[in-house]
Protein backbone atom coordinates (compact mmCIF):
# COMPACT_ATOMS: atom_id res chain seq x y z
CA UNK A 1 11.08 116.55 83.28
CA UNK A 2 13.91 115.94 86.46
CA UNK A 3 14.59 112.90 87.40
CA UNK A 4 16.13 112.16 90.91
CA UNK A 5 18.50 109.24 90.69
CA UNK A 6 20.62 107.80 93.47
CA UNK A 7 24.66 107.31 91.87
CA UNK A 8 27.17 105.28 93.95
CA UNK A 9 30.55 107.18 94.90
CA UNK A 10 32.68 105.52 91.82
CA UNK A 11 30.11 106.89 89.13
CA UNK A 12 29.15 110.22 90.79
CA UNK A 13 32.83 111.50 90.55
CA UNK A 14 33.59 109.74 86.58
CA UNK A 15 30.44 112.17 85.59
CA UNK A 16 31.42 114.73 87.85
CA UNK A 17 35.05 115.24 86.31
CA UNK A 18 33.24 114.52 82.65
CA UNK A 19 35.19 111.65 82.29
CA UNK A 20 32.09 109.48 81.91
CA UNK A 21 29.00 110.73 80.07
CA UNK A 22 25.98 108.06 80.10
CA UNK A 23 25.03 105.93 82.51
CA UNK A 24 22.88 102.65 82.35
CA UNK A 25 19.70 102.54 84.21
CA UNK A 26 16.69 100.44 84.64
CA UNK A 27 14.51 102.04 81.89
CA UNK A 28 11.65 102.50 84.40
CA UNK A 29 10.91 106.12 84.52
CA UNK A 30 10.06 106.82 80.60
CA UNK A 31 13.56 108.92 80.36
CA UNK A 32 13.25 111.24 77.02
CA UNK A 33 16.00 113.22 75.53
CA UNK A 34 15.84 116.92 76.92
CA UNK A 35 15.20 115.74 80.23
CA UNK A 36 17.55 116.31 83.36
CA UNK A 37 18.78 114.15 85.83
CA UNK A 38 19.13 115.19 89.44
CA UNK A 39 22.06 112.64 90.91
CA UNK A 40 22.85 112.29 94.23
CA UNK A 41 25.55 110.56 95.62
CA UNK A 42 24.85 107.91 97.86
CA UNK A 43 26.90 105.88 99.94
CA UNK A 44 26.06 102.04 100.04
CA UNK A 45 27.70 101.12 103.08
CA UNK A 46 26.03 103.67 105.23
CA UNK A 47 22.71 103.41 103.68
CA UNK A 48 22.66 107.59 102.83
CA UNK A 49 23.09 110.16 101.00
CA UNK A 50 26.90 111.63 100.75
CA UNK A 51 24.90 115.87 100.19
CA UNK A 52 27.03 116.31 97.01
CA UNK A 53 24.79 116.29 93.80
CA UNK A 54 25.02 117.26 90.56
CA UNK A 55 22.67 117.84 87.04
CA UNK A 56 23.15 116.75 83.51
CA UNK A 57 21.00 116.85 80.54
CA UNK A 58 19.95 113.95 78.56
CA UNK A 59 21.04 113.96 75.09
CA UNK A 60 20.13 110.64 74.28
CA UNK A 61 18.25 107.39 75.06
CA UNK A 62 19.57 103.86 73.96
CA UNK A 63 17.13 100.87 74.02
CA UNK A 64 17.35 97.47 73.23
CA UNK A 65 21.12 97.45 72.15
CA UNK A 66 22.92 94.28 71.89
CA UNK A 67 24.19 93.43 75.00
CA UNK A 68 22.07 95.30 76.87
CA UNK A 69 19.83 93.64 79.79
CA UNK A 70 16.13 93.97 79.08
CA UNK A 71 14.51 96.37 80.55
CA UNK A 72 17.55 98.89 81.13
CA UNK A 73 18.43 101.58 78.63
CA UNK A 74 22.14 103.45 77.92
CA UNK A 75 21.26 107.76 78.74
CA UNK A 76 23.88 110.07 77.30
CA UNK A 77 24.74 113.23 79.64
CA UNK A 78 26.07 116.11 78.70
CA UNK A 79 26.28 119.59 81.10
CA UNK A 80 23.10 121.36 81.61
CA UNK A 81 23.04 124.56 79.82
CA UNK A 82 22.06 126.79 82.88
CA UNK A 83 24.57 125.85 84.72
CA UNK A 84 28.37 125.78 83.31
CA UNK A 85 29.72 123.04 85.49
CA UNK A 86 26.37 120.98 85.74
CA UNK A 87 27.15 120.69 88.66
CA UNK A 88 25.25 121.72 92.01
CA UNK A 89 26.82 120.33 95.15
CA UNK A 90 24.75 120.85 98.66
CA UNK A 91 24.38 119.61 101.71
CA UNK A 92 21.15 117.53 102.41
CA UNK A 93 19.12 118.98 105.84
């Protein structure tokens, strides 16, 4: 399953550059291990979308960890395998 995510500016380019490689998220959209994540930065100040995106893979899903807010879960990323850079930047129409 893809997920579409929105990703401010200041995360988009830490998993860009693989410098970070999870991200915390509301744990509404039943995210599973083996599933990819479509993210598309967004800018907050203008209210849109910036047209770069990128993919990763899900390697893992973290629940219920100490510290963590209910209801929001920790998702590892790695690359996606189809794509060497996991990345995919576009412009939106």
């Amino acid at each position: 399953m893809e997920h579409e995510l929105k990703i401010w500016p200041e995360h988009y380019s830490l998993i860009d550059s693989n410098i970070k490689q999870f991200e915390i998220r509301r744990n509404d959209r039943d995210y599973r291990a083996g599933d990819t994540v479509h993210m598309r930065e967004w800018n907050p100040d203008k209210y849109l979308y910036t047209g770069k995106s990128l993919r990763r893979k899900i390697t893992c899903v973290v629940v219920g960890a100490s510290g963590l807010r209910p209801g929001y879960c920790v998702i590892g990323l790695t690359t996606v395998t189809d794509d060497p850079q996991g990345k995919e930047e576009r412009k939106d129409p």
